[in-house]
Structures are given as C-alpha cells and as structure tokens.
PDB file of N, CA and C in Angstrom:
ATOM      1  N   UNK A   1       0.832  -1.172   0.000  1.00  0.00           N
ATOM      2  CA  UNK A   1       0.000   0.000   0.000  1.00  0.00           C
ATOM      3  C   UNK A   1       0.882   1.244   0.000  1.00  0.00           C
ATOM      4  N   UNK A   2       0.284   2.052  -0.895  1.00  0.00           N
ATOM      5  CA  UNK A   2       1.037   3.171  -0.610  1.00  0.00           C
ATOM      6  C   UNK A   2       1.088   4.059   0.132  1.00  0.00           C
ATOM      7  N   UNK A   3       2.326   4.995   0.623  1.00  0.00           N
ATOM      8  CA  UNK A   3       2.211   5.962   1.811  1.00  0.00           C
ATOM      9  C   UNK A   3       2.451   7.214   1.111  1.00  0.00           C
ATOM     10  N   UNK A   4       1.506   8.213   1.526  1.00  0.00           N
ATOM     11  CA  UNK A   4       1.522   9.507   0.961  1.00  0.00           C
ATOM     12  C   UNK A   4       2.023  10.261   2.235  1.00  0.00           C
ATOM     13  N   UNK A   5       2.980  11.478   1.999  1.00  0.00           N
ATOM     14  CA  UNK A   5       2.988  12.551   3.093  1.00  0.00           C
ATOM     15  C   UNK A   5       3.569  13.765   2.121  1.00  0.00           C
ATOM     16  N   UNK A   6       3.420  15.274   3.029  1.00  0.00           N
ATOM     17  CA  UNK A   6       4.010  16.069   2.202  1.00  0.00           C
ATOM     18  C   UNK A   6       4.956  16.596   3.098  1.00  0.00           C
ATOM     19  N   UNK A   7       6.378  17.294   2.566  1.00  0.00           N
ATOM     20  CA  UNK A   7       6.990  17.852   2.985  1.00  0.00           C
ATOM     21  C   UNK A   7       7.708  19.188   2.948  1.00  0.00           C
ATOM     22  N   UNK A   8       7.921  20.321   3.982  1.00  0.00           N
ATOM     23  CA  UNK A   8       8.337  21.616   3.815  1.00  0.00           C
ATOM     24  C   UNK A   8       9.741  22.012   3.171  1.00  0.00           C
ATOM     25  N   UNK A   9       9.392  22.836   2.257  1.00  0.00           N
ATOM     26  CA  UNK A   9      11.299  22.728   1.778  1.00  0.00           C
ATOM     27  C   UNK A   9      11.595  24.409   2.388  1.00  0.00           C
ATOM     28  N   UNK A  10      12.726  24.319   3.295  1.00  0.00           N
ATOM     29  CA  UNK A  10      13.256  25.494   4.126  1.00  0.00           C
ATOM     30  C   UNK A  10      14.285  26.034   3.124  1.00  0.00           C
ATOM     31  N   UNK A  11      14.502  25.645   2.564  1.00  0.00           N
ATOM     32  CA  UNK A  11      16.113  26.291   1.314  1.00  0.00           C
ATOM     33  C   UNK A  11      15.702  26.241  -0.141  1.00  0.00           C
ATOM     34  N   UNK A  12      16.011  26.819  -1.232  1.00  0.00           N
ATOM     35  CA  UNK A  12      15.830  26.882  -2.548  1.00  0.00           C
ATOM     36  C   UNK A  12      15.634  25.593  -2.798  1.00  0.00           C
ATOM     37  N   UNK A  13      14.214  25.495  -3.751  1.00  0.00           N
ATOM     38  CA  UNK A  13      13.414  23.909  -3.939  1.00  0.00           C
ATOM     39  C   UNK A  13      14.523  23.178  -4.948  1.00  0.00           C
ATOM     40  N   UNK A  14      14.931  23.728  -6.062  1.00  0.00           N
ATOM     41  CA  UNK A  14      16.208  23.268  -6.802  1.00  0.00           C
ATOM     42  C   UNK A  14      17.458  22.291  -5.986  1.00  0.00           C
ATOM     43  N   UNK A  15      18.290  23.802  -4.928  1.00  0.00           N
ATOM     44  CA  UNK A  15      19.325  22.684  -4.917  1.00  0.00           C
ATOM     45  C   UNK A  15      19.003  22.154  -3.508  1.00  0.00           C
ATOM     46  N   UNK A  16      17.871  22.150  -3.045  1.00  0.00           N
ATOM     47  CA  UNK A  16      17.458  21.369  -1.975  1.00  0.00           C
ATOM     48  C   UNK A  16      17.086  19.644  -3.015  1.00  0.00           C
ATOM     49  N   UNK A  17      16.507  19.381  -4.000  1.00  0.00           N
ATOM     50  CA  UNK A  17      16.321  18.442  -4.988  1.00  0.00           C
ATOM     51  C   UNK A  17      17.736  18.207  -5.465  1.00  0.00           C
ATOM     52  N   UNK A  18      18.558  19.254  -5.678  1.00  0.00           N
ATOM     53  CA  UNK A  18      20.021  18.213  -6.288  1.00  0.00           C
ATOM     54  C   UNK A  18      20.494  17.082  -5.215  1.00  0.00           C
ATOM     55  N   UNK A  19      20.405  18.218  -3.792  1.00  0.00           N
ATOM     56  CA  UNK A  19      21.311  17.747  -2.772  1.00  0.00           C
ATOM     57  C   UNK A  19      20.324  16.150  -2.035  1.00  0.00           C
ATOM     58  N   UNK A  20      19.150  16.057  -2.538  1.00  0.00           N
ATOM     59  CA  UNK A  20      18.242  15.001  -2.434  1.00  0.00           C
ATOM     60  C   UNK A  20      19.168  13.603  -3.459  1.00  0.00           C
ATOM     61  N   UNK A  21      18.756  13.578  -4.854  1.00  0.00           N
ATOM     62  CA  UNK A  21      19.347  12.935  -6.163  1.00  0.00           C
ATOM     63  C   UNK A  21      20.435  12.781  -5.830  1.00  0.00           C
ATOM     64  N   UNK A  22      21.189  13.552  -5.139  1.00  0.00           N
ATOM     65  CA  UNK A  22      22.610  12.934  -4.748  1.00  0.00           C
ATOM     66  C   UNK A  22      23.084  12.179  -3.501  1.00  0.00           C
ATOM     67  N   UNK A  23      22.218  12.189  -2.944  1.00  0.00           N
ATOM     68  CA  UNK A  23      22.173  11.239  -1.926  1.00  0.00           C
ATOM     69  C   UNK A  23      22.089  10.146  -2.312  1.00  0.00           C
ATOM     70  N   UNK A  24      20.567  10.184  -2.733  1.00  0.00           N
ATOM     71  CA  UNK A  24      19.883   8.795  -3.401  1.00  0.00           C
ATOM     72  C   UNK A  24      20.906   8.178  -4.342  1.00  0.00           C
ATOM     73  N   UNK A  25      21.564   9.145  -5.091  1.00  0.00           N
ATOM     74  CA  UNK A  25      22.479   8.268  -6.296  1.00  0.00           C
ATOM     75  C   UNK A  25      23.532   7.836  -5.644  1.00  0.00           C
ATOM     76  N   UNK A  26      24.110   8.190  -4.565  1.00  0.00           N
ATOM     77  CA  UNK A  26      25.623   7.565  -4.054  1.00  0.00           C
ATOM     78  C   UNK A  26      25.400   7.091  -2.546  1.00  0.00           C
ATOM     79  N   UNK A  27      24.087   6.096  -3.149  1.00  0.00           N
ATOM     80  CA  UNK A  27      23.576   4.785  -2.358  1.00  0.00           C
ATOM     81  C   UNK A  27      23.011   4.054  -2.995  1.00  0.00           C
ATOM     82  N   UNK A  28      23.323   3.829  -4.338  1.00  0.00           N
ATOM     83  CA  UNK A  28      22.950   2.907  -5.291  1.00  0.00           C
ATOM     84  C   UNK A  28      21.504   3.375  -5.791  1.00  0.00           C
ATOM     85  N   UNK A  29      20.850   4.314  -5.506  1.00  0.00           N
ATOM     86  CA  UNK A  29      19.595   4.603  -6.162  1.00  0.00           C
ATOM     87  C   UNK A  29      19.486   5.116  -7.845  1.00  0.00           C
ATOM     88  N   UNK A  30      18.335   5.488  -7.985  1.00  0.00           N
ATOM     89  CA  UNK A  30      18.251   6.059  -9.087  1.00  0.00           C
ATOM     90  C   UNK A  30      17.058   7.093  -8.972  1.00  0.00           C
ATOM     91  N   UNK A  31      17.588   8.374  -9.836  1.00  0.00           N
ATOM     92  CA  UNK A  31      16.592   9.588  -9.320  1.00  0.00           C
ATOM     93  C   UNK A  31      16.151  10.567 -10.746  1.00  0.00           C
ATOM     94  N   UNK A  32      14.960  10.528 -11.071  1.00  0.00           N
ATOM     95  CA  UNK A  32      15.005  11.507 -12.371  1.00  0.00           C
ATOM     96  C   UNK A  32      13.467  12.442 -11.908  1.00  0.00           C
ATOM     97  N   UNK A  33      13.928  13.509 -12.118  1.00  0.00           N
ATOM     98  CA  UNK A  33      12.688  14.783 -11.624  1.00  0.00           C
ATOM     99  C   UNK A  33      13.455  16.243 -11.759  1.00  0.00           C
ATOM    100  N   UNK A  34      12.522  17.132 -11.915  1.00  0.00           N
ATOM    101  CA  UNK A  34      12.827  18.311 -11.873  1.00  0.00           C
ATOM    102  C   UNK A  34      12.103  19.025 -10.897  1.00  0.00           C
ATOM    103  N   UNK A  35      11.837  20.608 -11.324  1.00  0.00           N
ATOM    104  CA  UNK A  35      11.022  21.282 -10.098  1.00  0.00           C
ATOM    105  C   UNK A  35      10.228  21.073  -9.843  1.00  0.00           C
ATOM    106  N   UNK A  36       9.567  20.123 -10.499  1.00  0.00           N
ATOM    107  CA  UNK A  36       7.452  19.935 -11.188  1.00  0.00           C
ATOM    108  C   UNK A  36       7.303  18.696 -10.308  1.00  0.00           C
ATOM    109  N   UNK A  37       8.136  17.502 -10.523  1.00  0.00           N
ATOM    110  CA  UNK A  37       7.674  16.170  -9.942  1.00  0.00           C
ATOM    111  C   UNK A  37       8.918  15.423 -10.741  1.00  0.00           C
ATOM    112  N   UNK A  38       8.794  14.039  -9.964  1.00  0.00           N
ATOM    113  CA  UNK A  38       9.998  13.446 -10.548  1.00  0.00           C
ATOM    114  C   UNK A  38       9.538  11.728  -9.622  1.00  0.00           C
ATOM    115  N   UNK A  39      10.518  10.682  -9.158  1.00  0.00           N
ATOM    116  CA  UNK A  39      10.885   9.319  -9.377  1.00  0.00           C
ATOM    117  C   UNK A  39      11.746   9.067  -8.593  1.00  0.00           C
ATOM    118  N   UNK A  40      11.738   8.364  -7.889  1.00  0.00           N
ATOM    119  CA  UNK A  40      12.982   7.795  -7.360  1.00  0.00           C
ATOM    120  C   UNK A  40      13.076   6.284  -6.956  1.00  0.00           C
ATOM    121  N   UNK A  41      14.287   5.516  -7.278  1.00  0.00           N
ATOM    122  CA  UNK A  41      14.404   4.466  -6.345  1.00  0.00           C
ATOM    123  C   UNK A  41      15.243   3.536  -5.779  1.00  0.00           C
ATOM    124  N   UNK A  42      15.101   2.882  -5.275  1.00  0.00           N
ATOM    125  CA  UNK A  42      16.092   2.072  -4.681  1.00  0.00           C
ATOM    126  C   UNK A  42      15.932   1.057  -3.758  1.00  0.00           C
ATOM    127  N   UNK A  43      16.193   1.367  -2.602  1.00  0.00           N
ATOM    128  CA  UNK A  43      15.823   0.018  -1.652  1.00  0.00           C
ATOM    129  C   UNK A  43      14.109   0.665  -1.422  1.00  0.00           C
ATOM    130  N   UNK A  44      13.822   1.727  -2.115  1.00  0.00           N
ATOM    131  CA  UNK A  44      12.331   2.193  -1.659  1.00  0.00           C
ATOM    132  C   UNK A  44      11.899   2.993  -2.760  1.00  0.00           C
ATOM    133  N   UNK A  45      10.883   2.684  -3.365  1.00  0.00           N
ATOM    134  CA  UNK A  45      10.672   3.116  -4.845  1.00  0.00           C
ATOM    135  C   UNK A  45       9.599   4.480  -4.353  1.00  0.00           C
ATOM    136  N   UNK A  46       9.465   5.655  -5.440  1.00  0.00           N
ATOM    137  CA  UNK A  46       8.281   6.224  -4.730  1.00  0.00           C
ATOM    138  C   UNK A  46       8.367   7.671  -5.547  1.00  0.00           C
ATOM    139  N   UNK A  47       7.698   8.576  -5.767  1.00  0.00           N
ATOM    140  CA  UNK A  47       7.859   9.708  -6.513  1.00  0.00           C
ATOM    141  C   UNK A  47       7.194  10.624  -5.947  1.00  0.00           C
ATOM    142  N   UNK A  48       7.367  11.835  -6.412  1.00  0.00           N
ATOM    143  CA  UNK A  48       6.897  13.157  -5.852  1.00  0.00           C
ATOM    144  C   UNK A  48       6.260  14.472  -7.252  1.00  0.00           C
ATOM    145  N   UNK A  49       5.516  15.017  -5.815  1.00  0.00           N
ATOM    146  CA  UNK A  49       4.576  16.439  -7.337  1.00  0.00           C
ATOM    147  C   UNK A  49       5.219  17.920  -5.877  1.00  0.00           C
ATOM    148  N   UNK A  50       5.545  18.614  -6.383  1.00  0.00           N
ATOM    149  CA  UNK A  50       6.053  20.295  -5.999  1.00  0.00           C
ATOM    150  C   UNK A  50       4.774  20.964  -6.100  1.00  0.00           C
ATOM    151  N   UNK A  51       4.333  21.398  -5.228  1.00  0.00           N
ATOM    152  CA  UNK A  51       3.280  21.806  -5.281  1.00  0.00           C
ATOM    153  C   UNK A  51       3.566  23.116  -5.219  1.00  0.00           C
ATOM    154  N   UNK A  52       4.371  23.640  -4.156  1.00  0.00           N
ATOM    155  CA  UNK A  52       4.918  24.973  -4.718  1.00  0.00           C
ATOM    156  C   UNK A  52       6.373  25.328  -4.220  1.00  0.00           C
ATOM    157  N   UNK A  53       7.096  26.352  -3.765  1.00  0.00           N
ATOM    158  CA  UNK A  53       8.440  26.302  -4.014  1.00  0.00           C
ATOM    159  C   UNK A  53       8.804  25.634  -2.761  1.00  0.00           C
ATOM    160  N   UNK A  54       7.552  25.889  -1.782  1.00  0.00           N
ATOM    161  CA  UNK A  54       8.360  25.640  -0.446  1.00  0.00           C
ATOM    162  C   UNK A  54       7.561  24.255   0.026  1.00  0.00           C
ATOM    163  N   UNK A  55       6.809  23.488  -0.813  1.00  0.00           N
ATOM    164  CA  UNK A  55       6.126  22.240  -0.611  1.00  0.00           C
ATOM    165  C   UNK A  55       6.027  20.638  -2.038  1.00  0.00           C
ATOM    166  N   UNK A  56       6.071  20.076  -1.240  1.00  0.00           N
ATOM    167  CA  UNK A  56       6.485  18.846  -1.688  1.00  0.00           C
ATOM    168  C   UNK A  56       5.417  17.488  -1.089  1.00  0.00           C
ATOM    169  N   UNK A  57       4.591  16.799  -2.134  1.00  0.00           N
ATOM    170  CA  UNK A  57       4.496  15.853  -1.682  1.00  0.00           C
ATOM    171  C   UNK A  57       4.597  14.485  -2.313  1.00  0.00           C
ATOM    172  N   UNK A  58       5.344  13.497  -1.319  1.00  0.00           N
ATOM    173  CA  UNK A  58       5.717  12.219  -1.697  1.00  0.00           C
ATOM    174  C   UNK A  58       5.080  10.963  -1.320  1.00  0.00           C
ATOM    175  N   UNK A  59       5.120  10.172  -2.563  1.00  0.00           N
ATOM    176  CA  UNK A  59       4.371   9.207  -2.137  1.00  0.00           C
ATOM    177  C   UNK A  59       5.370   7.722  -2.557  1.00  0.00           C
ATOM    178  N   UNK A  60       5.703   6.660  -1.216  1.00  0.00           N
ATOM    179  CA  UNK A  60       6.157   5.966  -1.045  1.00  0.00           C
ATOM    180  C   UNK A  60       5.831   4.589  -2.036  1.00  0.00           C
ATOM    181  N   UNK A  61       5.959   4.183  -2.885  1.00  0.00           N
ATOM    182  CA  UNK A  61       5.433   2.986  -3.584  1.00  0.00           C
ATOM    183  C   UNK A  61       5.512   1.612  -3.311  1.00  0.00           C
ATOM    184  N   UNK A  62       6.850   1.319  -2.265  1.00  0.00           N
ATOM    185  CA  UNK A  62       7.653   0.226  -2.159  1.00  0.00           C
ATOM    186  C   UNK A  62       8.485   0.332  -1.439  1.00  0.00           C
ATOM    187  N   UNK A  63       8.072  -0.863  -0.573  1.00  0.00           N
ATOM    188  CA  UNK A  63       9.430  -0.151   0.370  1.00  0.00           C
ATOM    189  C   UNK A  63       9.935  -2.024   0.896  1.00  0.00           C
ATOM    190  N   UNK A  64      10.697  -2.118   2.090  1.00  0.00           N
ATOM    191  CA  UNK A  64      10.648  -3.703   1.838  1.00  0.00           C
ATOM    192  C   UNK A  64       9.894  -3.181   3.574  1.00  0.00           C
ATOM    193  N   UNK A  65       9.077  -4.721   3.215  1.00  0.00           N
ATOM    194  CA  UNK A  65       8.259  -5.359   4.398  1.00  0.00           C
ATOM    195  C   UNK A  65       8.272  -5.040   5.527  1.00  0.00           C
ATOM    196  N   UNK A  66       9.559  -5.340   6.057  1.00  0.00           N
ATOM    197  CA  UNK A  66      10.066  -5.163   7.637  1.00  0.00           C
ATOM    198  C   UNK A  66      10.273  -3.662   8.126  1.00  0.00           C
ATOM    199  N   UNK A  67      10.376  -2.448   7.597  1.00  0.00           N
ATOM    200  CA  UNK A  67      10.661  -1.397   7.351  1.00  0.00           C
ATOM    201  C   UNK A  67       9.381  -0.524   7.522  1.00  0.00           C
ATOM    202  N   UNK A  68       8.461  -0.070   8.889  1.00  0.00           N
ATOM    203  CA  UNK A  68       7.533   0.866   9.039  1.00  0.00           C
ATOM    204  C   UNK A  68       7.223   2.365   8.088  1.00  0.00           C
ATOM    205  N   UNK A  69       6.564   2.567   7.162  1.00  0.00           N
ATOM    206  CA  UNK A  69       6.511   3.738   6.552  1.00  0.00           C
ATOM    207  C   UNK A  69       6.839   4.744   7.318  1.00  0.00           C
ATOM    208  N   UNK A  70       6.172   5.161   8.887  1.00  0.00           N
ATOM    209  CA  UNK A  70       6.857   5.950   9.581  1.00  0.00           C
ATOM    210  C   UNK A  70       8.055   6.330   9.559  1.00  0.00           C
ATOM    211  N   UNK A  71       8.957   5.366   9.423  1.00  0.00           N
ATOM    212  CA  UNK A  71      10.441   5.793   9.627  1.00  0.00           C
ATOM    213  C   UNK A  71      10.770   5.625   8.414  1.00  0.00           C
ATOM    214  N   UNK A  72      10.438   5.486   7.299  1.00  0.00           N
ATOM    215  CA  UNK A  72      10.834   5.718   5.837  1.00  0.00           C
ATOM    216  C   UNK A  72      10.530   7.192   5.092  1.00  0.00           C
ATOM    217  N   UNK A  73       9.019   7.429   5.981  1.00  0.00           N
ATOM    218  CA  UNK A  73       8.772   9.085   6.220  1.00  0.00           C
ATOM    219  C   UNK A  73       9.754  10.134   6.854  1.00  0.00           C
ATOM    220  N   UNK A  74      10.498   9.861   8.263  1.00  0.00           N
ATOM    221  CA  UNK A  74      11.496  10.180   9.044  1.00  0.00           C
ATOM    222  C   UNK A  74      12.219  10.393   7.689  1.00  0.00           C
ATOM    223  N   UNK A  75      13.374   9.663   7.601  1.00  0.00           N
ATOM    224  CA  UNK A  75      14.579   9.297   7.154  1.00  0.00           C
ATOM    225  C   UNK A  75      14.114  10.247   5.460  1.00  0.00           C
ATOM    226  N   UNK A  76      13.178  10.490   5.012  1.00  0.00           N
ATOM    227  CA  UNK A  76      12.752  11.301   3.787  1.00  0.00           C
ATOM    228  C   UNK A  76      12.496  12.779   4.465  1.00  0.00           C
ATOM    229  N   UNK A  77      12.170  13.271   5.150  1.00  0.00           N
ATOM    230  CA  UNK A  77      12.136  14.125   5.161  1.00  0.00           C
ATOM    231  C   UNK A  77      13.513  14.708   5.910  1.00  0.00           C
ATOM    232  N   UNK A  78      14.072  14.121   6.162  1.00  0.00           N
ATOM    233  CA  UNK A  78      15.734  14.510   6.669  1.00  0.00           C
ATOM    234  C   UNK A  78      16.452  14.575   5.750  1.00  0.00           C
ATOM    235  N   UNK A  79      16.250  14.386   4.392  1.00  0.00           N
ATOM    236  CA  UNK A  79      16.843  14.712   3.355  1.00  0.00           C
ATOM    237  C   UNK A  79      16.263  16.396   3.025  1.00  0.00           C
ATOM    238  N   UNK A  80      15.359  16.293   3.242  1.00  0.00           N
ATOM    239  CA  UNK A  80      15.056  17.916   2.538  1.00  0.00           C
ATOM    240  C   UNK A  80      15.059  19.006   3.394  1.00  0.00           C
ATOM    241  N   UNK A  81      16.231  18.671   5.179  1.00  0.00           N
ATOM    242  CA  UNK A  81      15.873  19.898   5.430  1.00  0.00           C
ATOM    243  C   UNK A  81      17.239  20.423   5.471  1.00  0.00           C
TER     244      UNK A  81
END
C-alpha cells in the first residue's frame, strides 16, 4: 500500500532536490525529476509532485516489508531539510 505525506522545503526547492538525487544516487539509487515532480528508487521506490516552491508531496510505492513507513517518512524528510 502506498504511503503519501508532504513535505516543507526550508532552502531553494532546486538545490534542496540536487542535494536530495545525490544522496539517493551515491547509495545505489536512481533519481530523475525536476522542479514539477519526478521518481525515485532504490531500496524504496516512490515519486513526488512540488506543489509549490516551499512544498512537496511524496508518495512511497515500495518499500521492503520489515521497514515501518513511519520511519521511511522520518529518514525522507531529513533529506530535505
């Protein structure tokens, strides 16, 4: 099932999103999106829509089993602040 949440972006929505994609990529992920919405995945598949400069919401697609969305929520939004 999927998990939806949205999140606040405190710094420029751009390189707050590079500094995201680069995380994700140099942990084996894969990341394609721009300012609008975009994809990501890896050990947790899941994509996102920008709703406006300073908001974001993501929705979790896949994640593995043992792994509470709660703390897959956590650990995502500690990327964007």
């Amino acid at each position: 099932m999927a998990h939806t949440f949205k999140v606040l972006i405190n710094n420029d929505l751009s390189s707050t999103l590079k500094k995201v994609e680069k995380a994700i990529v140099e942990n084996g992920g894969k990341f394609k999106g721009d300012t609008n919405k975009g994809e990501f995945s890896g050990k947790i598949k899941g994509n996102y829509v920008v709703f406006s400069k300073d908001k974001v919401k993501i929705t979790i697609t896949r994640k593995p089993f043992v792994v509470p969305s709660r703390k897959i929520e956590s650990a995502i939004r500690e990327y964007f602040t």
